[in-house]
PDB file of N, CA and C in Angstrom:
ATOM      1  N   UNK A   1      12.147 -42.164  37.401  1.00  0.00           N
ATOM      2  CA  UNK A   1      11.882 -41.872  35.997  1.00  0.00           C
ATOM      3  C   UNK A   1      13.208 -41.564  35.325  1.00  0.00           C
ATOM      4  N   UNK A   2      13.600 -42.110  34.565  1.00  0.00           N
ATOM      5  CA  UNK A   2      14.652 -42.076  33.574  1.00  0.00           C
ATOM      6  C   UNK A   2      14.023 -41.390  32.378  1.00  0.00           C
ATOM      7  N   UNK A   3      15.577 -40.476  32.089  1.00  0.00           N
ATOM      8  CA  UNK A   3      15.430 -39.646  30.732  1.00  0.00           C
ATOM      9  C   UNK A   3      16.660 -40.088  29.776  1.00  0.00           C
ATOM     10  N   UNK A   4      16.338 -40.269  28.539  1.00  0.00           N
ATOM     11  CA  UNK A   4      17.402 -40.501  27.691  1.00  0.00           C
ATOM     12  C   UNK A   4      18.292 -39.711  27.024  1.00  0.00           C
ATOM     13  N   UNK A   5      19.359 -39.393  26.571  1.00  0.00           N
ATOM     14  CA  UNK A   5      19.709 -38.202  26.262  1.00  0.00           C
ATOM     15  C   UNK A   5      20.756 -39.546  25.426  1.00  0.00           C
ATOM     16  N   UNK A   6      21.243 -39.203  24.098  1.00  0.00           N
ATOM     17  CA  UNK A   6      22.252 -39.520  23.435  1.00  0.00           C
ATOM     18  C   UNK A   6      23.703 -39.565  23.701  1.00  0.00           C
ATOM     19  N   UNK A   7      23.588 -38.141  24.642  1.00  0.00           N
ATOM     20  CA  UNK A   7      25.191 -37.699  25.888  1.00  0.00           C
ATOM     21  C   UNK A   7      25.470 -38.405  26.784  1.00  0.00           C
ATOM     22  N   UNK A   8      24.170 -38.367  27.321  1.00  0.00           N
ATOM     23  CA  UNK A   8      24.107 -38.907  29.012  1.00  0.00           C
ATOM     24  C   UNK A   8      22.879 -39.255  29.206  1.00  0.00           C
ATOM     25  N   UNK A   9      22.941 -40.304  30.641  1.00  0.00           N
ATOM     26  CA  UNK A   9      22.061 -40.922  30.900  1.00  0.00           C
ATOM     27  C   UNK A   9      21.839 -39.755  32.205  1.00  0.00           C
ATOM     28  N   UNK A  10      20.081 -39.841  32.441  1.00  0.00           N
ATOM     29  CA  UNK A  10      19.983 -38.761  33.676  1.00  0.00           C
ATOM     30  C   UNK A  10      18.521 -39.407  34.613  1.00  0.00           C
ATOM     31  N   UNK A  11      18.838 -38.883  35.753  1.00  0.00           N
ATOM     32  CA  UNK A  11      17.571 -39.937  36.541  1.00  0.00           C
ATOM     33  C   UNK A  11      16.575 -38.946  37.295  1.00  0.00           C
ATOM     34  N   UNK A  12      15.892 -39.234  37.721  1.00  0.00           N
ATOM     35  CA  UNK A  12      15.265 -38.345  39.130  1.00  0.00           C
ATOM     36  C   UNK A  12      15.736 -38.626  40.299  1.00  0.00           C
ATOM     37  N   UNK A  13      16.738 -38.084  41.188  1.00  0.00           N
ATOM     38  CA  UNK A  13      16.826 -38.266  42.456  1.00  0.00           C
ATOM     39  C   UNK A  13      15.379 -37.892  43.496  1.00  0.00           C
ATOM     40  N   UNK A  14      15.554 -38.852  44.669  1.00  0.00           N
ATOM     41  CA  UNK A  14      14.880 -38.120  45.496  1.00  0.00           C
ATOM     42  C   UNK A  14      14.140 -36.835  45.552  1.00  0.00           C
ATOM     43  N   UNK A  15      14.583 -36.050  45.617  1.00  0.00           N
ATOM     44  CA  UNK A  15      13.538 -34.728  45.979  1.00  0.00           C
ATOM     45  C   UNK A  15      13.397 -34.568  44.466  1.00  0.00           C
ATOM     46  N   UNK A  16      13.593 -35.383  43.412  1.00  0.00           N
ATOM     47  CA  UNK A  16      13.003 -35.006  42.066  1.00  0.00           C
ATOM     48  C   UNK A  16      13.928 -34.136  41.320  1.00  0.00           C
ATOM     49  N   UNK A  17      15.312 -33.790  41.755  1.00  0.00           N
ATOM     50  CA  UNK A  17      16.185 -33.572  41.347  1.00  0.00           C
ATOM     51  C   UNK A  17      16.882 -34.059  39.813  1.00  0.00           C
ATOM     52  N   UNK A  18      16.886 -34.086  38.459  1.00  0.00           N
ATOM     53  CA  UNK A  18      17.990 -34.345  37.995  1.00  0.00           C
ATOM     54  C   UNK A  18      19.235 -35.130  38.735  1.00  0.00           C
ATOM     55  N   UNK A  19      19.610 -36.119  38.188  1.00  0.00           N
ATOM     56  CA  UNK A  19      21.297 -36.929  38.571  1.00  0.00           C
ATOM     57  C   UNK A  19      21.664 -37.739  37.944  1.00  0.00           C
ATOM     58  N   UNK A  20      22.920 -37.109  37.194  1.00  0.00           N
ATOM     59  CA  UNK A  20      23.638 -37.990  36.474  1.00  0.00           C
ATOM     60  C   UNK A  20      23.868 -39.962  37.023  1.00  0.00           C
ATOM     61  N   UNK A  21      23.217 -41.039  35.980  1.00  0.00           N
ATOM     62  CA  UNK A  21      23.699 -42.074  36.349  1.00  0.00           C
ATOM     63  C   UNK A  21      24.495 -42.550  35.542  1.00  0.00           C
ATOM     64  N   UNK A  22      25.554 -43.372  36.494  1.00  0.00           N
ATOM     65  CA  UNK A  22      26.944 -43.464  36.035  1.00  0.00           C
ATOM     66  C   UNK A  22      26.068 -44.793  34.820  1.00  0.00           C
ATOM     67  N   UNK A  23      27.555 -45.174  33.736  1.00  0.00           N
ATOM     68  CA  UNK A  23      27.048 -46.573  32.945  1.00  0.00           C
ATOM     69  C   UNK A  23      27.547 -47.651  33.824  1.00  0.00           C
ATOM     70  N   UNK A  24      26.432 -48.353  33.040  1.00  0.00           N
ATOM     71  CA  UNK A  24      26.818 -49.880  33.287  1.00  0.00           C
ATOM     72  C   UNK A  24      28.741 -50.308  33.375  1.00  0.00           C
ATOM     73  N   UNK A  25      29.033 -51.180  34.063  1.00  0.00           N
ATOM     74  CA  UNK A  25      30.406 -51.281  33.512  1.00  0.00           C
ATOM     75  C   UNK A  25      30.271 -52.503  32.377  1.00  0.00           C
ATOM     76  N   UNK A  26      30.833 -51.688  31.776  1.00  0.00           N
ATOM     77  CA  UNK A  26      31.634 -52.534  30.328  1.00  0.00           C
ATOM     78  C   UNK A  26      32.147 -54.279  30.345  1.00  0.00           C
ATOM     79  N   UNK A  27      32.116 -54.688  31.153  1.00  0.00           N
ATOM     80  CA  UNK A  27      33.151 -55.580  30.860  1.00  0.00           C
ATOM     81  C   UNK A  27      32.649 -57.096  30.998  1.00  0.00           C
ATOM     82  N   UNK A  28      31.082 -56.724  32.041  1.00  0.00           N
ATOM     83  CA  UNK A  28      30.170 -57.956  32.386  1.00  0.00           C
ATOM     84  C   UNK A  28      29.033 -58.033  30.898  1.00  0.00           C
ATOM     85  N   UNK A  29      29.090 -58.869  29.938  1.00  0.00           N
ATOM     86  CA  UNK A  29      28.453 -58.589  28.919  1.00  0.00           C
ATOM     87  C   UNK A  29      28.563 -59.563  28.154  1.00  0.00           C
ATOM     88  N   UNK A  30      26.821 -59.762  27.157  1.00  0.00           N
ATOM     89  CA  UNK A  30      27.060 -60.973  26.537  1.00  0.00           C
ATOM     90  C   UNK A  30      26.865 -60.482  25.035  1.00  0.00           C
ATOM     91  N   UNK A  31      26.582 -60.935  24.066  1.00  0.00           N
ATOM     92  CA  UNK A  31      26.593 -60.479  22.575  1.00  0.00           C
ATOM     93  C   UNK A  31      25.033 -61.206  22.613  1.00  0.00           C
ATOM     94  N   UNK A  32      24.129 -60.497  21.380  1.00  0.00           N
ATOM     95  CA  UNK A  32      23.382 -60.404  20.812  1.00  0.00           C
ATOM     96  C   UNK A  32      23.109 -60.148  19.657  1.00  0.00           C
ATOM     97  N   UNK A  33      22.691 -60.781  18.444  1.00  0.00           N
ATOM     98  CA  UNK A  33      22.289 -60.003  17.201  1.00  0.00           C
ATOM     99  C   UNK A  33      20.462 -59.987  17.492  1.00  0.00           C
ATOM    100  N   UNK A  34      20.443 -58.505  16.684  1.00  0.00           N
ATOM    101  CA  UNK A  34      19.360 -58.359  16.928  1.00  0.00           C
ATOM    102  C   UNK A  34      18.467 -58.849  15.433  1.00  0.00           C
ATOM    103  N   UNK A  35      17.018 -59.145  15.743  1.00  0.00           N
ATOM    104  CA  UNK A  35      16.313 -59.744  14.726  1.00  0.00           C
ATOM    105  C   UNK A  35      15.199 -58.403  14.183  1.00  0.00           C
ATOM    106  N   UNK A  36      14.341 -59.112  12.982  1.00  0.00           N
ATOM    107  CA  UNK A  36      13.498 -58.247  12.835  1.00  0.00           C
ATOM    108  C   UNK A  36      12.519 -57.923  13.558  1.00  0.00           C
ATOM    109  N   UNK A  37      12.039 -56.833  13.474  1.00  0.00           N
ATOM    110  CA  UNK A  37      10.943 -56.714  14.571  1.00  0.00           C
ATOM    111  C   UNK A  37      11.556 -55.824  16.161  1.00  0.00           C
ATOM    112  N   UNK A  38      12.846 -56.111  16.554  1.00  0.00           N
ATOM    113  CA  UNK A  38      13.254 -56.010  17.896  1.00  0.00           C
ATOM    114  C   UNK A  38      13.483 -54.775  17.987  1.00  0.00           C
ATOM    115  N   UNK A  39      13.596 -53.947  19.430  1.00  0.00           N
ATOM    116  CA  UNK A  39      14.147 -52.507  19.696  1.00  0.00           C
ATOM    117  C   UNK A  39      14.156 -52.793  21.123  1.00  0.00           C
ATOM    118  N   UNK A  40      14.870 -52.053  21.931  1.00  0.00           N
ATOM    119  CA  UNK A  40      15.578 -52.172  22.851  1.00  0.00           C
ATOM    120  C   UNK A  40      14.358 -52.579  24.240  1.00  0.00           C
ATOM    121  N   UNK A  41      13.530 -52.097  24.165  1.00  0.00           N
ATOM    122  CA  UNK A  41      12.918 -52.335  24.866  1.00  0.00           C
ATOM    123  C   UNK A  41      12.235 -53.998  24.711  1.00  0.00           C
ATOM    124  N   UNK A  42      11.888 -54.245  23.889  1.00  0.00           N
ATOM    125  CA  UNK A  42      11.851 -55.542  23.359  1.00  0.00           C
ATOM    126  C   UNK A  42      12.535 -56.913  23.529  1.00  0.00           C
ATOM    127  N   UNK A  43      14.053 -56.050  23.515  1.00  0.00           N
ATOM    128  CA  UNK A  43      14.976 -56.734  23.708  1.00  0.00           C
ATOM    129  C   UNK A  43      15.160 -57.170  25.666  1.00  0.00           C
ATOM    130  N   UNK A  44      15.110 -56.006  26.348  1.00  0.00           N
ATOM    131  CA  UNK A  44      15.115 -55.787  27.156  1.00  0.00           C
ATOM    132  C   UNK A  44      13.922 -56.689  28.281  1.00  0.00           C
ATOM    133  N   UNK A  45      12.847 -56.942  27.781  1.00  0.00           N
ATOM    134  CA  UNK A  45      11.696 -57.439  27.945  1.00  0.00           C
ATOM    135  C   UNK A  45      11.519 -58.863  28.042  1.00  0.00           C
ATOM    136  N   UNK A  46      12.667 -59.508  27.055  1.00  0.00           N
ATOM    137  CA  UNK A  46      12.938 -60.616  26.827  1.00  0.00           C
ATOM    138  C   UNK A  46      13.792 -61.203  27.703  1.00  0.00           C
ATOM    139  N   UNK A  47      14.856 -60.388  27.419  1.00  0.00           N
ATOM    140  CA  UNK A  47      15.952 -61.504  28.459  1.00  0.00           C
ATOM    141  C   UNK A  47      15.775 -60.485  30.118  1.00  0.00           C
ATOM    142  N   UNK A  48      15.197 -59.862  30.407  1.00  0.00           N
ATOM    143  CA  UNK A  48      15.536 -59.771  32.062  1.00  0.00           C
ATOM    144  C   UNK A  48      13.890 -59.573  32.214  1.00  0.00           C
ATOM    145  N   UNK A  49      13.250 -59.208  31.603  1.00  0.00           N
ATOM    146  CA  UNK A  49      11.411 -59.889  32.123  1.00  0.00           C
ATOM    147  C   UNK A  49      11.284 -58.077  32.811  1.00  0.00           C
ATOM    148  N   UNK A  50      11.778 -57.190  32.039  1.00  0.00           N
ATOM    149  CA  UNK A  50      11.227 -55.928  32.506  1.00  0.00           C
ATOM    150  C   UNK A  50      11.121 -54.963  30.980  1.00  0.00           C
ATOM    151  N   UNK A  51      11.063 -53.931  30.653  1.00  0.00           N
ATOM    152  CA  UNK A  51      10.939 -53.041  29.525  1.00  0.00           C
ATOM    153  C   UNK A  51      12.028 -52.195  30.318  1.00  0.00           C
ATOM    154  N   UNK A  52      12.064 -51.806  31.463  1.00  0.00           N
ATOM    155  CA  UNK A  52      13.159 -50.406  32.087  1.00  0.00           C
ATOM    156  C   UNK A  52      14.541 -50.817  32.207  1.00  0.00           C
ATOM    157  N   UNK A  53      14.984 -52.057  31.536  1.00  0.00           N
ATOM    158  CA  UNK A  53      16.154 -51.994  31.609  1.00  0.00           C
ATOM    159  C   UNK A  53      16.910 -51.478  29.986  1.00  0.00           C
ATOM    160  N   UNK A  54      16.225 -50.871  29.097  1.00  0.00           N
ATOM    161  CA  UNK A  54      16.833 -50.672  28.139  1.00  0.00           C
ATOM    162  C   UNK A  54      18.034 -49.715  27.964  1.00  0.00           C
ATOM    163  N   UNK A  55      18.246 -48.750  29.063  1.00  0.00           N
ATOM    164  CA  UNK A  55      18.972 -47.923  29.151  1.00  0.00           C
ATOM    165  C   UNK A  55      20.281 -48.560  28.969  1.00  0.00           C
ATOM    166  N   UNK A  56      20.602 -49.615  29.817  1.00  0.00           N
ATOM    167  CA  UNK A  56      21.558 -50.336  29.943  1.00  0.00           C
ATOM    168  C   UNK A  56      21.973 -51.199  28.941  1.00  0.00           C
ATOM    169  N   UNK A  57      21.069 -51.916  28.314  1.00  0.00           N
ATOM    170  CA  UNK A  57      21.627 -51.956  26.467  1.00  0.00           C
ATOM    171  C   UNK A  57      21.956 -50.507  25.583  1.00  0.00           C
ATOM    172  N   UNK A  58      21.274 -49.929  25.899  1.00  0.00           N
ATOM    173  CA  UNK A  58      21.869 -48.199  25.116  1.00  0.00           C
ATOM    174  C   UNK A  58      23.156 -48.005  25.587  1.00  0.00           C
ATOM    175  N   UNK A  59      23.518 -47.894  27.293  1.00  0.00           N
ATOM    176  CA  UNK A  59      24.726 -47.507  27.653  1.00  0.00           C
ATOM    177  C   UNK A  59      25.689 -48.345  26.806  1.00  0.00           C
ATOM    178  N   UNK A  60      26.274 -49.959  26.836  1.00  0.00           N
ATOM    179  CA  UNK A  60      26.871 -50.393  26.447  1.00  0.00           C
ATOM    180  C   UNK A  60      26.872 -50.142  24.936  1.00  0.00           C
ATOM    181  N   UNK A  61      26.487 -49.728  24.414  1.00  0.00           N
ATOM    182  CA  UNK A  61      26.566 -49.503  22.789  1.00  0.00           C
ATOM    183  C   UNK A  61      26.143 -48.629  22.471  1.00  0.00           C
ATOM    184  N   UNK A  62      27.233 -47.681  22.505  1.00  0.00           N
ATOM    185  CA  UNK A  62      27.026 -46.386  21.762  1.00  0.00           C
ATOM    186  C   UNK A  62      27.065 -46.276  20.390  1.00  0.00           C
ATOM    187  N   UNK A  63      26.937 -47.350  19.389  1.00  0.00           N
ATOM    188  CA  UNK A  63      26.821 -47.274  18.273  1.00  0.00           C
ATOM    189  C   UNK A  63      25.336 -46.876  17.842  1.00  0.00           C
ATOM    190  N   UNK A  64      24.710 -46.883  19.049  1.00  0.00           N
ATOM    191  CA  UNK A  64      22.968 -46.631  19.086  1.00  0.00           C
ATOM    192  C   UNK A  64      23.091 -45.174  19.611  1.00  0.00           C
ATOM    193  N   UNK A  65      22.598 -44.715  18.312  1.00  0.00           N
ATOM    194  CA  UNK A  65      22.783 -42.882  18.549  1.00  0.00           C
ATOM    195  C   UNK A  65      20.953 -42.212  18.827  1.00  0.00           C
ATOM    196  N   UNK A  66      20.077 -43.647  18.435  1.00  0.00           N
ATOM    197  CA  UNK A  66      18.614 -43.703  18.823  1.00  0.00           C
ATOM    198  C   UNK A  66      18.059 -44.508  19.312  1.00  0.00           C
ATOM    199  N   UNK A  67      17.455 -44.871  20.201  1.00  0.00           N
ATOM    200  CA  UNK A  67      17.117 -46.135  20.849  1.00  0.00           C
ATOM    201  C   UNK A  67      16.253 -47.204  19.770  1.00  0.00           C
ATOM    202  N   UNK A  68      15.443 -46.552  18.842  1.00  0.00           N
ATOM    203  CA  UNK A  68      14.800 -47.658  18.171  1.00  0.00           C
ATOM    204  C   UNK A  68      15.349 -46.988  16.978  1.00  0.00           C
ATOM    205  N   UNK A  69      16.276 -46.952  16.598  1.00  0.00           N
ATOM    206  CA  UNK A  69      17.221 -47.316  15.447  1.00  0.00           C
ATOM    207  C   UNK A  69      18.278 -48.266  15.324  1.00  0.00           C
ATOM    208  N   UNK A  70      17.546 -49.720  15.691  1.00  0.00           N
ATOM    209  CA  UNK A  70      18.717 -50.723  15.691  1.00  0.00           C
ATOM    210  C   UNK A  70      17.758 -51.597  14.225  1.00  0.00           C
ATOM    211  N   UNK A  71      18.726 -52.353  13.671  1.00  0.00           N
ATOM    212  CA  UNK A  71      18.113 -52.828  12.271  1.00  0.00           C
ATOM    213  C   UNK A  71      18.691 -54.284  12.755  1.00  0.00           C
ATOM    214  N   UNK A  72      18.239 -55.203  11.881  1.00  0.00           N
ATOM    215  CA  UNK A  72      18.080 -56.778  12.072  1.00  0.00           C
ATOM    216  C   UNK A  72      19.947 -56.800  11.374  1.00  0.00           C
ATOM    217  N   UNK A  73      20.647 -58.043  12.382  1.00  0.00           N
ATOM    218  CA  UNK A  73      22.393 -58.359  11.597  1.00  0.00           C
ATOM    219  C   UNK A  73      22.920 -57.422  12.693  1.00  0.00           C
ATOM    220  N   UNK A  74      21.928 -56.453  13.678  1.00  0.00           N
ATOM    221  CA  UNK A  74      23.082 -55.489  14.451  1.00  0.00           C
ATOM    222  C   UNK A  74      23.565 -56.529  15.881  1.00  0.00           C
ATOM    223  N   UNK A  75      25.140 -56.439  16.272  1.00  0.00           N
ATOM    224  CA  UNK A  75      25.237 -57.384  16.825  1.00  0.00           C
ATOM    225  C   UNK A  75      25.236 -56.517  18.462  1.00  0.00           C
ATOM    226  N   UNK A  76      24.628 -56.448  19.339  1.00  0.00           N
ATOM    227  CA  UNK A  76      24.523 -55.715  20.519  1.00  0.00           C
ATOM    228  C   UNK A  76      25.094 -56.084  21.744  1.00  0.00           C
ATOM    229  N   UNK A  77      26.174 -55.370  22.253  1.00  0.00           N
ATOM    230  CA  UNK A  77      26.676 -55.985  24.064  1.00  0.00           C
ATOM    231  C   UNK A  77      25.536 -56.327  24.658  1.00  0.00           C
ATOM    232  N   UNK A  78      24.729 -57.239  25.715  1.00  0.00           N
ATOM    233  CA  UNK A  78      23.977 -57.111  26.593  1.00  0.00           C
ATOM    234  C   UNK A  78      25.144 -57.515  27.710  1.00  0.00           C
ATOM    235  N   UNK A  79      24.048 -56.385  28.938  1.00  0.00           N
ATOM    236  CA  UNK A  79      24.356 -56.482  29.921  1.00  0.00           C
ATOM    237  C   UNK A  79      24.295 -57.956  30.906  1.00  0.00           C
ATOM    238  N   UNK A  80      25.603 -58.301  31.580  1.00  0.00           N
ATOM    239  CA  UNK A  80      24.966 -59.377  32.180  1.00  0.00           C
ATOM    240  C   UNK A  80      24.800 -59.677  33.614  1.00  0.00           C
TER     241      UNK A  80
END
């Protein structure tokens, strides 16, 4: 179970622990503009065929200070 935090990304370890997960690295990544209608999960849903990878579009773009506060013209890193 993943929790979102604007700071940091945080997970459940094993015994249900809290643990910091590191980001994505930066550097494997493709561009996206996003359309109307879309939010990360959406997005997420589309190109890798799951909803739980949205974290990893959040990590790479910290210009997303809310996960479904992205507006249509926004151009987004995806992970690749």
């Amino acid at each position: 179970m993943a929790i979102y935090s604007s700071s940091a990304r945080y997970s459940l370890n094993e015994s249900g622990q809290e643990a910091f997960r590191s980001p994505v690295g930066k550097s494997n990544y493709r561009m996206y503009t996003v359309v109307a209608g879309d939010t990360l999960e959406s997005i997420s849903a589309r190109l890798f065929g799951t909803t739980e990878r949205y974290w990893e579009i959040a990590d790479l773009n910290p210009q997303i200070k809310f996960p479904l506060d992205i507006s249509p013209g926004t151009v987004l890193r995806i992970p690749t």
